[in-house]
Every structure is written in structure tokens, then in C-alpha cells.
C-alpha atoms as a PDB file:
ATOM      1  CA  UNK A   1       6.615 -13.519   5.356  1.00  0.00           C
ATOM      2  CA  UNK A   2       3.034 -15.485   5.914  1.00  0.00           C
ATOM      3  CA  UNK A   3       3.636 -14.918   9.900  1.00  0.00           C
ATOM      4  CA  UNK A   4       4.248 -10.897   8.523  1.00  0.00           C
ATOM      5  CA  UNK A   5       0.649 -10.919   7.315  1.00  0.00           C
ATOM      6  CA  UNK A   6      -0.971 -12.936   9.924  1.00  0.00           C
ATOM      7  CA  UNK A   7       0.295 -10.745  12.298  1.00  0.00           C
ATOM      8  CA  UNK A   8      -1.013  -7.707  10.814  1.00  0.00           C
ATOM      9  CA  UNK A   9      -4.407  -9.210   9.385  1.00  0.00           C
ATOM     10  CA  UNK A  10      -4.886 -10.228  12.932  1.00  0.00           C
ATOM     11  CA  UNK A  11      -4.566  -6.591  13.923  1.00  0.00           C
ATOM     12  CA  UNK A  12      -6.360  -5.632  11.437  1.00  0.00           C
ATOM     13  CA  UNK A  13      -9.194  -7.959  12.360  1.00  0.00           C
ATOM     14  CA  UNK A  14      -8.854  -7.575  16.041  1.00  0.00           C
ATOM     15  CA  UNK A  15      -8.273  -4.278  16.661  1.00  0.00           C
ATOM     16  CA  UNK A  16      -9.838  -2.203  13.967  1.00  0.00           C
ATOM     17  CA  UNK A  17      -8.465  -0.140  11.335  1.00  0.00           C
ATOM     18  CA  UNK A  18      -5.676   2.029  13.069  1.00  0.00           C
ATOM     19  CA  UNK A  19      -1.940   2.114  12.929  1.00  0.00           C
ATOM     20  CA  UNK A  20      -0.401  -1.250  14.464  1.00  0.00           C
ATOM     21  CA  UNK A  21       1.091  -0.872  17.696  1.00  0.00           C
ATOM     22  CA  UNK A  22       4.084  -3.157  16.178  1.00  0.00           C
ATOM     23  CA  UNK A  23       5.111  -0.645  12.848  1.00  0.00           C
ATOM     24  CA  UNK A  24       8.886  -0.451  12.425  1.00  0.00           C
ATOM     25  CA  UNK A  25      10.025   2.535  15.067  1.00  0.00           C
ATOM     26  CA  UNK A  26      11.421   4.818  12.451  1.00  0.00           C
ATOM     27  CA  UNK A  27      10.321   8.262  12.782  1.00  0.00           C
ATOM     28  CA  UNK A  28       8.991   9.534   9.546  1.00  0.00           C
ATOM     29  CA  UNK A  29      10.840  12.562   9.185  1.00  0.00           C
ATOM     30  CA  UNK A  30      13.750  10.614   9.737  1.00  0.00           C
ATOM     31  CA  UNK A  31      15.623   9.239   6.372  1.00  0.00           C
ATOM     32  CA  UNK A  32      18.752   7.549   6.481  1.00  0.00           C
ATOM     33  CA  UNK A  33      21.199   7.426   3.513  1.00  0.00           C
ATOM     34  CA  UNK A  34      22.881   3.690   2.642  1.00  0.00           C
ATOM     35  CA  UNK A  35      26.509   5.188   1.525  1.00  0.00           C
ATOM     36  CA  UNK A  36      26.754   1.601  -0.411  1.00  0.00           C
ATOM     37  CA  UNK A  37      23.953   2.074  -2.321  1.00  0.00           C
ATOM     38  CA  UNK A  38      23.696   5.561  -2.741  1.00  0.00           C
ATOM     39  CA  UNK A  39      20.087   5.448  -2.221  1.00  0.00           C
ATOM     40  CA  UNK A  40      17.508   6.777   0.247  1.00  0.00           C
ATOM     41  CA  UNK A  41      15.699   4.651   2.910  1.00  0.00           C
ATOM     42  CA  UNK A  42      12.915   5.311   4.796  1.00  0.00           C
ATOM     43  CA  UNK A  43       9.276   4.698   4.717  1.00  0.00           C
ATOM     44  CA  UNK A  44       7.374   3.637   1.563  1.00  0.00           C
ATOM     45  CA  UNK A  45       3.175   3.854   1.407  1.00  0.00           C
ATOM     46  CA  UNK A  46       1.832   1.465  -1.826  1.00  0.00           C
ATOM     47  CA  UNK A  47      -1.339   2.140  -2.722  1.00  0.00           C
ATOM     48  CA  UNK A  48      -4.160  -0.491  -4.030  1.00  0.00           C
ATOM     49  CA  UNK A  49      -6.620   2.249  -6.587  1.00  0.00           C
ATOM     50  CA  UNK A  50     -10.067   1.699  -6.822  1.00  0.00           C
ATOM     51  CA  UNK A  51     -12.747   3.981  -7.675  1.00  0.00           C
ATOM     52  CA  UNK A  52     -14.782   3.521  -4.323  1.00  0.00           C
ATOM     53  CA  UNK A  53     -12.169   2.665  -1.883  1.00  0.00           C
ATOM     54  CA  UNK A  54      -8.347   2.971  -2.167  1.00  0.00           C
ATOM     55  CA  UNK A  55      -6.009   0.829   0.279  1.00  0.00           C
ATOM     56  CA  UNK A  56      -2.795   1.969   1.932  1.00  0.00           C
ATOM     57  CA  UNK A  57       0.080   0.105   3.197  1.00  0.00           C
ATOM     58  CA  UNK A  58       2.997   1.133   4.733  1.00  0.00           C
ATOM     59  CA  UNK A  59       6.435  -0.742   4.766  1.00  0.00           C
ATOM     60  CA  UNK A  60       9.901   1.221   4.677  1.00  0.00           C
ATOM     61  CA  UNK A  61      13.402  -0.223   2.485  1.00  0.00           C
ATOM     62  CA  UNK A  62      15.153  -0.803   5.453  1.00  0.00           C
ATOM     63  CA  UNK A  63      13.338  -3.996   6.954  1.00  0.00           C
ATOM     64  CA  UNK A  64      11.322  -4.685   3.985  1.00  0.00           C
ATOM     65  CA  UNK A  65       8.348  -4.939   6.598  1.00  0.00           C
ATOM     66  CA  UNK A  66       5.006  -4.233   5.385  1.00  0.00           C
ATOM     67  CA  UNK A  67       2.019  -3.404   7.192  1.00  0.00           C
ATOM     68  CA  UNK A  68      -1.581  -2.447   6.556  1.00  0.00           C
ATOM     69  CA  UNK A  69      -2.433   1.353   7.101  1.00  0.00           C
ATOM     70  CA  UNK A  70      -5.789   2.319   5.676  1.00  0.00           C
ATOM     71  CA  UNK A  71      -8.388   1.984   3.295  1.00  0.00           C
ATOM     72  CA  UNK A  72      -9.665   5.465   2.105  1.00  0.00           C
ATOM     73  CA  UNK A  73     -13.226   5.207   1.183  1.00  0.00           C
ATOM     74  CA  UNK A  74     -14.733   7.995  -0.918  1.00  0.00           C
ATOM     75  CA  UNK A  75     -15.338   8.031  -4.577  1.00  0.00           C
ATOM     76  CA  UNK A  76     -14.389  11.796  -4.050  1.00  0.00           C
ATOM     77  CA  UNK A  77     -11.593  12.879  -5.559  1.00  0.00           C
ATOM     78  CA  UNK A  78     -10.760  16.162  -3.301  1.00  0.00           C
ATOM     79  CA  UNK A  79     -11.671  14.071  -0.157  1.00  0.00           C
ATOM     80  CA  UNK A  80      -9.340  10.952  -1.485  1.00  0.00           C
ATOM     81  CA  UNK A  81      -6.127  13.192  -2.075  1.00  0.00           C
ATOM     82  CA  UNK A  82      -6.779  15.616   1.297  1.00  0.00           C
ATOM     83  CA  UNK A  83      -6.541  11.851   2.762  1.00  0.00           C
ATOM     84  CA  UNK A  84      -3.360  11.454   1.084  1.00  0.00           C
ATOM     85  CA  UNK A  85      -1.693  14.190   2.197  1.00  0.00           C
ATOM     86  CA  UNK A  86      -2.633  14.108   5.374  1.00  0.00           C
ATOM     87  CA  UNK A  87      -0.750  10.246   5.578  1.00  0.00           C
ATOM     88  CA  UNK A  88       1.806  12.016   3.390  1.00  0.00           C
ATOM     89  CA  UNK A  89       2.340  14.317   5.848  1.00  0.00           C
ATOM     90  CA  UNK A  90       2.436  12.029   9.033  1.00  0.00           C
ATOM     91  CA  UNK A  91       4.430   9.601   7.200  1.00  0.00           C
ATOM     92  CA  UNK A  92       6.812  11.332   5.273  1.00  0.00           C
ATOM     93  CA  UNK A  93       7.721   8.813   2.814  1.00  0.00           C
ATOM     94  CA  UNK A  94      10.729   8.564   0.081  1.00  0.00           C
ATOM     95  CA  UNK A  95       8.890   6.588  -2.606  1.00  0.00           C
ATOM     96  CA  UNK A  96       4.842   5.781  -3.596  1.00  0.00           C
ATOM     97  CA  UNK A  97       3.994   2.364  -4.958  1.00  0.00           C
ATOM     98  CA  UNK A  98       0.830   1.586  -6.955  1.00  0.00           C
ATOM     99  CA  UNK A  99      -0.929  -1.177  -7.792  1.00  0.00           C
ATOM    100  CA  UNK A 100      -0.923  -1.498 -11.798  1.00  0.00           C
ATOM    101  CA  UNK A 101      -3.380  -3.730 -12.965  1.00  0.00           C
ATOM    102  CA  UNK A 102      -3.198  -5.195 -15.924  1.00  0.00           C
ATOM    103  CA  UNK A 103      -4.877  -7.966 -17.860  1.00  0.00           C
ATOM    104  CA  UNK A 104      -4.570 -11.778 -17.577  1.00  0.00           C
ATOM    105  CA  UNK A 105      -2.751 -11.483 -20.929  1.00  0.00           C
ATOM    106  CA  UNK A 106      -0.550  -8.328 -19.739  1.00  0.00           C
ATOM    107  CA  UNK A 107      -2.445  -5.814 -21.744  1.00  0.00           C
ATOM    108  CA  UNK A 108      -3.436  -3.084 -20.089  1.00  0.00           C
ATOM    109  CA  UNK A 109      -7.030  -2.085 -18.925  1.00  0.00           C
ATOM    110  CA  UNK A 110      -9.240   1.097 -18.302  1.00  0.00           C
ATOM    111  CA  UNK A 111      -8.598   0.318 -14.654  1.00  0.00           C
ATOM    112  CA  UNK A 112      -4.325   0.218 -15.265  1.00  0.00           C
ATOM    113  CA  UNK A 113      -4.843   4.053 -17.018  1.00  0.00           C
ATOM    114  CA  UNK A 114      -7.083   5.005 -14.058  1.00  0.00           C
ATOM    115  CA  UNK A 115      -4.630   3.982 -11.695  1.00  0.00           C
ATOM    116  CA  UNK A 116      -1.567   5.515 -13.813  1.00  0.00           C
ATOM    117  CA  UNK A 117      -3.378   8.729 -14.030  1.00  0.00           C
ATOM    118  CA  UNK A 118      -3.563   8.293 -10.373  1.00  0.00           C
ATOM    119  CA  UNK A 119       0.161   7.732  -9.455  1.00  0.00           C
ATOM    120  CA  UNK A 120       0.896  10.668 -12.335  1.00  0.00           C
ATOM    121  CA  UNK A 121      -1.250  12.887  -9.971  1.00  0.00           C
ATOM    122  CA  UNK A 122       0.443  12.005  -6.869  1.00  0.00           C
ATOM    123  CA  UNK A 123       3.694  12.304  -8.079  1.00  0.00           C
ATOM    124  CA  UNK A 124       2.774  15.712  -9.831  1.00  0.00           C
ATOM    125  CA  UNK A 125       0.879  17.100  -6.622  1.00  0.00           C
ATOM    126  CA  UNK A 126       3.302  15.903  -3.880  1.00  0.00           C
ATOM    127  CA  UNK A 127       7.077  15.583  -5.865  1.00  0.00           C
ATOM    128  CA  UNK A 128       6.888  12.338  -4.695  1.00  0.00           C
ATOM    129  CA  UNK A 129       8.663   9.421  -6.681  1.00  0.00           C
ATOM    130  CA  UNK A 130       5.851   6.730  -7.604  1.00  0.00           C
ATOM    131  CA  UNK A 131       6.807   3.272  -8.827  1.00  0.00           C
ATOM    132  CA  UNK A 132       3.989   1.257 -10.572  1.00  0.00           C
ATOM    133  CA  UNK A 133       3.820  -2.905  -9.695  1.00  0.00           C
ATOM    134  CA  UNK A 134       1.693  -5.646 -11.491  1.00  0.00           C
ATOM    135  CA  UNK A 135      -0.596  -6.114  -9.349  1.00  0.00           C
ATOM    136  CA  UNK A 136      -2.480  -9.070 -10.981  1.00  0.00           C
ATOM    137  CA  UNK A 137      -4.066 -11.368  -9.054  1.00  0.00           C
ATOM    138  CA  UNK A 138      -3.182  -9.082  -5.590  1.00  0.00           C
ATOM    139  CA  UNK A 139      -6.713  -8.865  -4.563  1.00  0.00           C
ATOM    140  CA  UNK A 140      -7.507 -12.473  -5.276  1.00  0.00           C
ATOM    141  CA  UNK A 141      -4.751 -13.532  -2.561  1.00  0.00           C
ATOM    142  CA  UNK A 142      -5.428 -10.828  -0.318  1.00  0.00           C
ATOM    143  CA  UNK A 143      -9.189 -12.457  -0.237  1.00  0.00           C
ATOM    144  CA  UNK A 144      -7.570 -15.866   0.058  1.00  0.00           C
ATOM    145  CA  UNK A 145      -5.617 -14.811   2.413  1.00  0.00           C
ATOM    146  CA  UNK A 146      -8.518 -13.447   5.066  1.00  0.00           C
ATOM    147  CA  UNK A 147     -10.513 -15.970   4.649  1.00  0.00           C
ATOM    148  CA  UNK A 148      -8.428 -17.920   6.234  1.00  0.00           C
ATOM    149  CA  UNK A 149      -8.166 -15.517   9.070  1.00  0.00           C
ATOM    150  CA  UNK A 150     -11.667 -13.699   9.130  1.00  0.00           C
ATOM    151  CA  UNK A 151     -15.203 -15.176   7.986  1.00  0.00           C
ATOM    152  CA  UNK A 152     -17.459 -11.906   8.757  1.00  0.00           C
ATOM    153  CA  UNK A 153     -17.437 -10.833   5.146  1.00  0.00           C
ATOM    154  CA  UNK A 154     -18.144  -7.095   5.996  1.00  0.00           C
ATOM    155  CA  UNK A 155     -14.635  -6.837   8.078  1.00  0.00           C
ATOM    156  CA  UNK A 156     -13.204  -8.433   4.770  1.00  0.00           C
ATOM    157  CA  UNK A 157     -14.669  -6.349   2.457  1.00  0.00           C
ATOM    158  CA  UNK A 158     -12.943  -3.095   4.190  1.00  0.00           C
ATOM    159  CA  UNK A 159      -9.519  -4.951   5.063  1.00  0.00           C
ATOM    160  CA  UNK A 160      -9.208  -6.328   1.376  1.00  0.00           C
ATOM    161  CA  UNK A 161      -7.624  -3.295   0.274  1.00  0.00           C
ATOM    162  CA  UNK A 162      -5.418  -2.580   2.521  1.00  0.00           C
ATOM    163  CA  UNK A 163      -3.807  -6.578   2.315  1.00  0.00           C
ATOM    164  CA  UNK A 164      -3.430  -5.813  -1.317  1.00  0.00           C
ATOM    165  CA  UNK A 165      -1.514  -2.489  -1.239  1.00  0.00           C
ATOM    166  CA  UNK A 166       0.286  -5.188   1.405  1.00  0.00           C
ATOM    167  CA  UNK A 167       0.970  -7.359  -1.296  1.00  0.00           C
ATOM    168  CA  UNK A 168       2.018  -4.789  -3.950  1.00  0.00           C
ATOM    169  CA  UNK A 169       4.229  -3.631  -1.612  1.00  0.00           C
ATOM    170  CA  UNK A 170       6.211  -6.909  -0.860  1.00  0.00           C
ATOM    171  CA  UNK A 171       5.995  -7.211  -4.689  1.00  0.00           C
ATOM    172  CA  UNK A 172       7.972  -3.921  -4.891  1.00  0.00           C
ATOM    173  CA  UNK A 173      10.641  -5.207  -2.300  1.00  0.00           C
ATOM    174  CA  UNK A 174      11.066  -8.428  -3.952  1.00  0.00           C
ATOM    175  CA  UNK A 175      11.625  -7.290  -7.352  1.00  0.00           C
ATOM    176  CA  UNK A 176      13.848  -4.141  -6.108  1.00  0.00           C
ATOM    177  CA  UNK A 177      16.990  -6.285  -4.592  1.00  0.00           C
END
């Protein structure tokens, strides 16, 4: 899994912040059903909230790959969710997983409504299931993480987002096999 996110945080790092050559080939529009499971497969886009900048990854049920996509800067709502839908749109995803974060102690914060409110929205606006994920501690080992890789805080500081809707997402996968 580490050689997963080195190989995408060197992208990332490398190549600026567009879609990685290397994403699983499946076509968005294309969904395949598991006839064992009785459950869809395809892409999935987590989400890391924040009230400036909001990061995207992308990983589909299949693989259980998970890649950075974007960070969407702009404490503008309208802007933020035109974003959305326009990686809704390219993507075409089955399921949306956000970041939940909650306190040390569990309890919840003004930030874990914020971002609930947010995934209620989402779901509401685009009929999309959304799955919520602890996400304590994500951002600490997404900086841990790049500062291994990167030093120029500035590239870190837009990246970080984008590793932790990263880590959410592998989060997700672990905990739903």
C-alpha cells in the first residue's frame, strides 16, 4: 500500500495536480455488477471537507486502488459543488466517501456536522450514495507522509488534501471487506 502512495505523491509532486497517467483503465460510465455479491463496482471519489479547500480522491471497489484527484479550492459554495459535478460527471461514480472528523475522544465536532451537512447535500443534489469514515488523524499522516517525499511546504500545503481523501478512502476499503 506505502509503494500505492509513493507512487501517486510522486505524481503528485512531480507532475502537478492532474489526473495520473497510471489510474485504473475503467471507463467511468462503465459499472460492472459482482453476481456474488450482489453489489455494484465501479469508481468511488472520497472527499477530505474543509472550509477553504476540499480534497478529492479517486479509487474504484474493484482494485481497491486509490489515487489523488484534486483539491478544490474556494470557500464558495456554488463554485465548490459546480466543481463537483463536473468530476461527478467525468467520473461517474457508484458511491461518495467523506471524511468525518471527529474528536480525539470520538465526540463529534462543529467540523464533523459541517462535513455531514456536506455529504447530506451531495447525496441530496446528485442521488448519489455517501458513506461517512473517521477520519481522525488522516491529515496528520497525510503530512507525515509528504514530508517524507516533498520539503517545499507550499506543494504540501495544496497536496495535503488530496493524500487525505487518499487515506479516507483506503479507510473505506479496509473496513468494507
Amino acid at each position: 500500500m506505502l509503494n500505492n502512495y509513493k507512487n501517486s505523491l510522486d505524481f503528485l509532486i512531480n507532475k502537478g495536480n492532474h489526473i495520473p497517467f497510471f489510474l485504473p483503465r475503467i471507463l467511468p460510465s462503465k459499472l460492472m455488477t459482482n453476481i456474488n455479491k450482489k453489489s455494484l463496482q465501479g469508481n468511488i471519489l472520497s472527499f477530505d471537507f474543509g472550509e477553504k479547500r476540499v480534497g478529492v480522491a479517486i479509487g474504484n471497489n474493484i482494485t481497491n486502488n486509490v489515487h489523488p484527484l484534486e483539491t478544490i479550492e474556494t470557500p464558495k459554495k456554488i463554485e465548490r459543488y459546480k466543481k463537483i459535478e463536473s468530476l461527478l460527471t467525468i467520473w461517474k461514480p457508484i458511491k461518495l466517501v467523506i471524511g468525518y472528523p471527529l474528536n480525539d475522544d470520538g465526540s463529534e465536532s462543529r467540523m464533523s456536522l459541517l462535513a455531514r451537512k456536506f455529504g447530506e447535500k451531495l447525496k441530496n443534489k446528485f442521488n448519489i450514495a455517501v458513506y461517512f469514515v473517521d477520519e481522525r488523524f488522516s491529515s496528520s499522516e497525510a503530512e507525515i507522509k509528504l514530508k517524507t517525499l516533498e520539503k517545499n511546504l507550499r506543494k504540501r500545503k495544496h497536496i495535503i488534501d488530496q493524500v487525505a481523501a487518499m487515506i479516507i478512502l483506503d479507510s473505506f476499503f479496509e473496513n468494507d471487506n
